[in-house]
PDB file of N, CA and C in Angstrom:
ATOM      1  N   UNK A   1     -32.821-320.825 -36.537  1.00  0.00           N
ATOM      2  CA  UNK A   1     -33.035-322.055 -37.287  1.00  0.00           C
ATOM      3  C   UNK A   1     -33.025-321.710 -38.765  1.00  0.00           C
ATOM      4  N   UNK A   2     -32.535-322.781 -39.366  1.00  0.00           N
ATOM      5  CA  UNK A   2     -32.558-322.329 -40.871  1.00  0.00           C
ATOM      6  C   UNK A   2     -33.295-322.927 -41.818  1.00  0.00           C
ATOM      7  N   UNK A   3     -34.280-323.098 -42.201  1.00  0.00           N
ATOM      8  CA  UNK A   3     -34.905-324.020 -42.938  1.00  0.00           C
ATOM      9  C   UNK A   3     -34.145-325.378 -43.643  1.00  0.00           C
ATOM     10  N   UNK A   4     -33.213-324.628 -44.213  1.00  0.00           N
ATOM     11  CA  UNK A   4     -32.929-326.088 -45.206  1.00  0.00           C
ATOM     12  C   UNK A   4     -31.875-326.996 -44.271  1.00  0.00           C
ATOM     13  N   UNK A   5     -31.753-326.774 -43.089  1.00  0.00           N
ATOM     14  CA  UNK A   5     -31.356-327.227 -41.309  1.00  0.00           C
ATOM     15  C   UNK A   5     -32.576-328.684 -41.295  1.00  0.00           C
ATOM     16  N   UNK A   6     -33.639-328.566 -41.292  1.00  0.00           N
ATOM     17  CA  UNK A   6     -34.984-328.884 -40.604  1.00  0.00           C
ATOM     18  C   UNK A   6     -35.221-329.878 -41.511  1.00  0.00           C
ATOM     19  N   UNK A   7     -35.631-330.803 -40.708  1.00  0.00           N
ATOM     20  CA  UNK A   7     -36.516-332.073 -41.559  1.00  0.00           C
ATOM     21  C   UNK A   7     -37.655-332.094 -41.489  1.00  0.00           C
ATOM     22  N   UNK A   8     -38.298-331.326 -40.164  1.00  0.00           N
ATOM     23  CA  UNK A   8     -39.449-331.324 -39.931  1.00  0.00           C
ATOM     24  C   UNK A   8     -40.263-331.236 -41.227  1.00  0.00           C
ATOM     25  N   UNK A   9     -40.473-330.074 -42.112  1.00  0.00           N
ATOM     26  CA  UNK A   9     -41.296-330.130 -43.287  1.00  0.00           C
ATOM     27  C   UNK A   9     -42.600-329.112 -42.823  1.00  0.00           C
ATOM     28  N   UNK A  10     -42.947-328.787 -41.702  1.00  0.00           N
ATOM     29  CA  UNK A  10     -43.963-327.661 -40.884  1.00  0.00           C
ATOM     30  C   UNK A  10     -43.790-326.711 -40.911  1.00  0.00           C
ATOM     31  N   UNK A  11     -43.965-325.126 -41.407  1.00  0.00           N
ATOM     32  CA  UNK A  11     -43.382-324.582 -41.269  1.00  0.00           C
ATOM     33  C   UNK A  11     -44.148-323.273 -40.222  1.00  0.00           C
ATOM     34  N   UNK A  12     -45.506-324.068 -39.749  1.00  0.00           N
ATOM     35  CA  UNK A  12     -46.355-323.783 -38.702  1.00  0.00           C
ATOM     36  C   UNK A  12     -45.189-323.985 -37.373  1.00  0.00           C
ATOM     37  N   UNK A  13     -44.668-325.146 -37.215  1.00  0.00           N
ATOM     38  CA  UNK A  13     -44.002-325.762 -35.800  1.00  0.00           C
ATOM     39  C   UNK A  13     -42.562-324.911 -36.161  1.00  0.00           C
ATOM     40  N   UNK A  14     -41.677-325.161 -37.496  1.00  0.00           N
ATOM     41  CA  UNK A  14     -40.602-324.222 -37.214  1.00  0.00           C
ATOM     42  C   UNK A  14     -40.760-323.145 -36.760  1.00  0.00           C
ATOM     43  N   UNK A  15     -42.066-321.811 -37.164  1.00  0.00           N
ATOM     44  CA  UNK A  15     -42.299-320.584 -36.882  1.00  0.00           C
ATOM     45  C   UNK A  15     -42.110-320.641 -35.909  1.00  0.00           C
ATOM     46  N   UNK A  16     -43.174-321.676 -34.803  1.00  0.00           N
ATOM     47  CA  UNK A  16     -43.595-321.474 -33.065  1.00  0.00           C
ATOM     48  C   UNK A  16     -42.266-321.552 -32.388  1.00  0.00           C
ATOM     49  N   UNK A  17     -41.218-322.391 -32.785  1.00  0.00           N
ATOM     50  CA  UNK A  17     -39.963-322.561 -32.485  1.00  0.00           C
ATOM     51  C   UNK A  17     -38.994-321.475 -32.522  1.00  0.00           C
ATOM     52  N   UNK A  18     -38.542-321.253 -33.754  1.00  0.00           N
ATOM     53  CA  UNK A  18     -38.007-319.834 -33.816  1.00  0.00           C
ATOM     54  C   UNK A  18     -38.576-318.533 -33.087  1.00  0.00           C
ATOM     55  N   UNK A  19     -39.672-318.500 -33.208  1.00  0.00           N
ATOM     56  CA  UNK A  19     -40.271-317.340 -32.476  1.00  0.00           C
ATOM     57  C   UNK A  19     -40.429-317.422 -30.834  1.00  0.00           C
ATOM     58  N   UNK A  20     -40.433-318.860 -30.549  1.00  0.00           N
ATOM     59  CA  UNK A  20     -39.987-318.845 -28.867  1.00  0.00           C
ATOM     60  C   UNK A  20     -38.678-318.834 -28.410  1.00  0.00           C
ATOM     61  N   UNK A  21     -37.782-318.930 -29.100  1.00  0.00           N
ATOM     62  CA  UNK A  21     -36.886-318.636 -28.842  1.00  0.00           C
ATOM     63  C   UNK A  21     -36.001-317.441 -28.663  1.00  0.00           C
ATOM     64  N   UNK A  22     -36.653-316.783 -29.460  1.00  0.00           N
ATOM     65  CA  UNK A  22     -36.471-315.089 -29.351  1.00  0.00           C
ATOM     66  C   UNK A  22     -36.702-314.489 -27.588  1.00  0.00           C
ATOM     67  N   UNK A  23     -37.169-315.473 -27.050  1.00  0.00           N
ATOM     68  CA  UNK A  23     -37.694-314.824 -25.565  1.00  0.00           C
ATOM     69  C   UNK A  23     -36.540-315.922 -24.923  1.00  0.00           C
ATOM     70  N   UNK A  24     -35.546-316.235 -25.215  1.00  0.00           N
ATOM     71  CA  UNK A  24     -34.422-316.682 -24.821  1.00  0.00           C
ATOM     72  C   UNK A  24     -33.347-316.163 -24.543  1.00  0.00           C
ATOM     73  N   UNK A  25     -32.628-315.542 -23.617  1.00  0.00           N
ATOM     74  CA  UNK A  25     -31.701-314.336 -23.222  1.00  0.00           C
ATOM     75  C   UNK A  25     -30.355-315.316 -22.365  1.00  0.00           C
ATOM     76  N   UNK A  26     -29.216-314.966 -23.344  1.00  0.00           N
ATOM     77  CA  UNK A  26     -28.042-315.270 -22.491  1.00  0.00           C
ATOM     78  C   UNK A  26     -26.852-314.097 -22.534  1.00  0.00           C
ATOM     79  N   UNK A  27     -26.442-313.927 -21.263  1.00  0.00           N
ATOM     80  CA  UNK A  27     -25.315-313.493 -21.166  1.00  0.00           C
ATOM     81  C   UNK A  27     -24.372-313.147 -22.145  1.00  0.00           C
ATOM     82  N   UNK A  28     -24.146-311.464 -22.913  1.00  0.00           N
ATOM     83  CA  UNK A  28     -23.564-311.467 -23.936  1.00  0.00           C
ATOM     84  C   UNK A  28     -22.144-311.635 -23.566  1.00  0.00           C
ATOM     85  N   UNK A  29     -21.064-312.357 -24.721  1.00  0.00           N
ATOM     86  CA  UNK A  29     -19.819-313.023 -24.145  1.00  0.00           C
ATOM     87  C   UNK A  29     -18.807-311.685 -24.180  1.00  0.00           C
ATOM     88  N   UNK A  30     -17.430-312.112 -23.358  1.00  0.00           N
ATOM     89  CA  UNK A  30     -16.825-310.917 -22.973  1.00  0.00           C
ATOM     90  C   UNK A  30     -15.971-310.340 -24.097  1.00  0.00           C
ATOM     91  N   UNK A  31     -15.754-309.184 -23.718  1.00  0.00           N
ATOM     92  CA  UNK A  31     -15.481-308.029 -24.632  1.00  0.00           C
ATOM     93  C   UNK A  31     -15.771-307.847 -25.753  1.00  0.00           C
ATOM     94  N   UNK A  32     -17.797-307.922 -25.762  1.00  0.00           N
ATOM     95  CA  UNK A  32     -18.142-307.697 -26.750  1.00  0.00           C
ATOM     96  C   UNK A  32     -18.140-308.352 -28.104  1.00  0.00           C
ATOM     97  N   UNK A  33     -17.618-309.443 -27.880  1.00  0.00           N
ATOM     98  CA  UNK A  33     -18.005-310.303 -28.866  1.00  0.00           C
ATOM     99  C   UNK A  33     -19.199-311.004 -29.369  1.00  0.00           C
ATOM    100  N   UNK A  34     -19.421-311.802 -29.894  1.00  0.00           N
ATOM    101  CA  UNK A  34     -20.577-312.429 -30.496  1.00  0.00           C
ATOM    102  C   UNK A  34     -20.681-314.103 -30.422  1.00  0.00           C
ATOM    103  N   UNK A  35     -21.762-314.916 -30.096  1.00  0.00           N
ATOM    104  CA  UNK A  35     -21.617-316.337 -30.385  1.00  0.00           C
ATOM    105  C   UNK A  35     -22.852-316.644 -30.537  1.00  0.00           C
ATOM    106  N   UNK A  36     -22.294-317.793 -31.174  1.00  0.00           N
ATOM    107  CA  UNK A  36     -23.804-318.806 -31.908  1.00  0.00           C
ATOM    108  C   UNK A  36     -23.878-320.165 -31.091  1.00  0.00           C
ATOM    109  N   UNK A  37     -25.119-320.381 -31.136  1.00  0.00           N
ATOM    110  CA  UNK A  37     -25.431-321.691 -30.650  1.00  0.00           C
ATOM    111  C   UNK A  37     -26.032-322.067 -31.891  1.00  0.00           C
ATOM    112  N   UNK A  38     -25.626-323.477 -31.927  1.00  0.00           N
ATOM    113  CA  UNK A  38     -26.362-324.611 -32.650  1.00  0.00           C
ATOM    114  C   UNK A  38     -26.151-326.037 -32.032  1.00  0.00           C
ATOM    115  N   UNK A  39     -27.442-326.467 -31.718  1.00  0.00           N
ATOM    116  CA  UNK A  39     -27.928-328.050 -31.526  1.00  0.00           C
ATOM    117  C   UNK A  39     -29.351-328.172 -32.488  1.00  0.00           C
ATOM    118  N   UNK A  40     -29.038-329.924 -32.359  1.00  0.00           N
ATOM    119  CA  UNK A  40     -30.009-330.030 -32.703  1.00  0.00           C
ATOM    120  C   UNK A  40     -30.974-329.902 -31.756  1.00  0.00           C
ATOM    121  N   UNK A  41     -32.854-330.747 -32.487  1.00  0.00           N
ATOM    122  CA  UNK A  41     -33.424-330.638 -31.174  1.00  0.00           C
ATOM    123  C   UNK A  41     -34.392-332.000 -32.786  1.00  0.00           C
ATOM    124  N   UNK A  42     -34.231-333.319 -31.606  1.00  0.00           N
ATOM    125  CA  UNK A  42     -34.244-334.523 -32.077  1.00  0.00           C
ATOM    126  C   UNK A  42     -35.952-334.948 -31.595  1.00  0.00           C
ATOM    127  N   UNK A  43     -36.988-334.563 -32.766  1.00  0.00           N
ATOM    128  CA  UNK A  43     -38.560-334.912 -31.991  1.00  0.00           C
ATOM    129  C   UNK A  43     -38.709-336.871 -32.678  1.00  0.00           C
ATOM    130  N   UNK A  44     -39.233-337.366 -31.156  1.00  0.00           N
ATOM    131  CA  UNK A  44     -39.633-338.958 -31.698  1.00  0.00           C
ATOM    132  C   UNK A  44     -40.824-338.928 -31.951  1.00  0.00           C
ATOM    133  N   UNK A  45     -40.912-339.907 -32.874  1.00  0.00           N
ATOM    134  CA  UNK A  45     -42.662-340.619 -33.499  1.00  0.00           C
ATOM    135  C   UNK A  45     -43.691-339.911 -32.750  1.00  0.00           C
ATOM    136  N   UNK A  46     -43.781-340.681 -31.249  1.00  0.00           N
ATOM    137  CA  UNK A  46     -45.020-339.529 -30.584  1.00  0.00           C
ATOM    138  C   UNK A  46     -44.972-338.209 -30.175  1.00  0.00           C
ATOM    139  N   UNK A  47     -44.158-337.624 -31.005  1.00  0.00           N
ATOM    140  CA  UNK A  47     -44.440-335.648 -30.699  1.00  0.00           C
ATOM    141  C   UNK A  47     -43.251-335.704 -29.140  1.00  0.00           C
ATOM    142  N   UNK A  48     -43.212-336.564 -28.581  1.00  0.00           N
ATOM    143  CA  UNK A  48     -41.446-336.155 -27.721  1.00  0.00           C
ATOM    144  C   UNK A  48     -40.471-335.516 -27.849  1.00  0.00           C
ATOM    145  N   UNK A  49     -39.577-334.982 -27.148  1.00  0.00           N
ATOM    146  CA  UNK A  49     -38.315-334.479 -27.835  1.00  0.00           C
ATOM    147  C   UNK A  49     -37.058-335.202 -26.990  1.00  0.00           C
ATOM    148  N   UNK A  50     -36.671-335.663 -27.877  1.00  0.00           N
ATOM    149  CA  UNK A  50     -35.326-336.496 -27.930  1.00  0.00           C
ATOM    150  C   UNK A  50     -34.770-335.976 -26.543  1.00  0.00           C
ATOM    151  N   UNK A  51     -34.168-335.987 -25.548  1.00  0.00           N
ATOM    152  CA  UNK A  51     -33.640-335.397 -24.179  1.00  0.00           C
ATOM    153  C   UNK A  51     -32.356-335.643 -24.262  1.00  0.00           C
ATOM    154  N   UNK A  52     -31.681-336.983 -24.754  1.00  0.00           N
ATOM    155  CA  UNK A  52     -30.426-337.084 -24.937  1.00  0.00           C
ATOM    156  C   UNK A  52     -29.286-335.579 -24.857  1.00  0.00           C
ATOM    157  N   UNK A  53     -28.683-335.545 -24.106  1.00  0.00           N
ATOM    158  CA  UNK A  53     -27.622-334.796 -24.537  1.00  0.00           C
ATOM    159  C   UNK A  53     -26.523-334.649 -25.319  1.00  0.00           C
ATOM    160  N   UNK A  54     -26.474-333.674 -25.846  1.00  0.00           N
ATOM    161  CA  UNK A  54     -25.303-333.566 -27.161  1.00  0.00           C
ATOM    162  C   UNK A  54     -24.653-332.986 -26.575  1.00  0.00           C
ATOM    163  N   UNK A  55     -22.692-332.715 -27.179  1.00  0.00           N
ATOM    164  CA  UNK A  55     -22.084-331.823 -27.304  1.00  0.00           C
ATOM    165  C   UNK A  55     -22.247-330.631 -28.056  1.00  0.00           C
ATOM    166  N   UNK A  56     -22.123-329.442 -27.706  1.00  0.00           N
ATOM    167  CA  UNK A  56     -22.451-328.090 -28.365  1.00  0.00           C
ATOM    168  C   UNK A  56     -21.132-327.388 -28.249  1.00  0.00           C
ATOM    169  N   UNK A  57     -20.761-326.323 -28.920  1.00  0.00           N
ATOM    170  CA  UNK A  57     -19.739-325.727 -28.836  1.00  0.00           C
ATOM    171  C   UNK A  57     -20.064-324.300 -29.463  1.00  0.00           C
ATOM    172  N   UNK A  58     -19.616-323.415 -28.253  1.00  0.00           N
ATOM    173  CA  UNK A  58     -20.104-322.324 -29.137  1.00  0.00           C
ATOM    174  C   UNK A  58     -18.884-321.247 -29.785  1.00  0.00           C
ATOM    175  N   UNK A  59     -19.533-320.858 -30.583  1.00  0.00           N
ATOM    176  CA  UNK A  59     -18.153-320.032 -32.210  1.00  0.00           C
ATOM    177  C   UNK A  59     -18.353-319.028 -31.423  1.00  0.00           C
ATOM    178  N   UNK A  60     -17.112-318.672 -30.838  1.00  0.00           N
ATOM    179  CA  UNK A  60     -16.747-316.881 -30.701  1.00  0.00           C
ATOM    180  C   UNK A  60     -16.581-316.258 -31.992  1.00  0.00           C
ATOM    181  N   UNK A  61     -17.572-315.694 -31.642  1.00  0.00           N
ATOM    182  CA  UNK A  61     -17.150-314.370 -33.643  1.00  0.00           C
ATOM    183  C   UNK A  61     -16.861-313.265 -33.094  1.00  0.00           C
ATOM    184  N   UNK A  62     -15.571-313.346 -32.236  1.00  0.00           N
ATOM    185  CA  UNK A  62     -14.612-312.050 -31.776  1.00  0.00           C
ATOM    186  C   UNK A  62     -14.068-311.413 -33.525  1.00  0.00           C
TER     187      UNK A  62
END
């Protein structure tokens, strides 16, 4: 996550976020390449998180 990404304005809730995510493990892509994920992640008025699904696409940085 990147800060100037975030609307949130917390930087208590970005930490807990970023840092749980680190315990997030996928499958590194083939022959050694590299990729990024980015979505958003959409919180409503009462502390919810948006569930809607987005399109994501992820950047091979072969």
């Amino acid at each position: 996550m990147v800060a100037e990404d975030s609307s949130v304005g917390d930087s208590r809730f970005e930490t807990c976020i970023r840092e749980s995510l680190f315990g997030v493990y996928f499958d590194p892509p083939p022959s050694g390449g590299r990729a990024t994920l980015r979505f958003a992640v959409k919180l409503l008025g009462d502390g919810a998180i948006d569930e809607t699904p987005e399109e994501f696409h992820i950047k091979d940085r072969r």
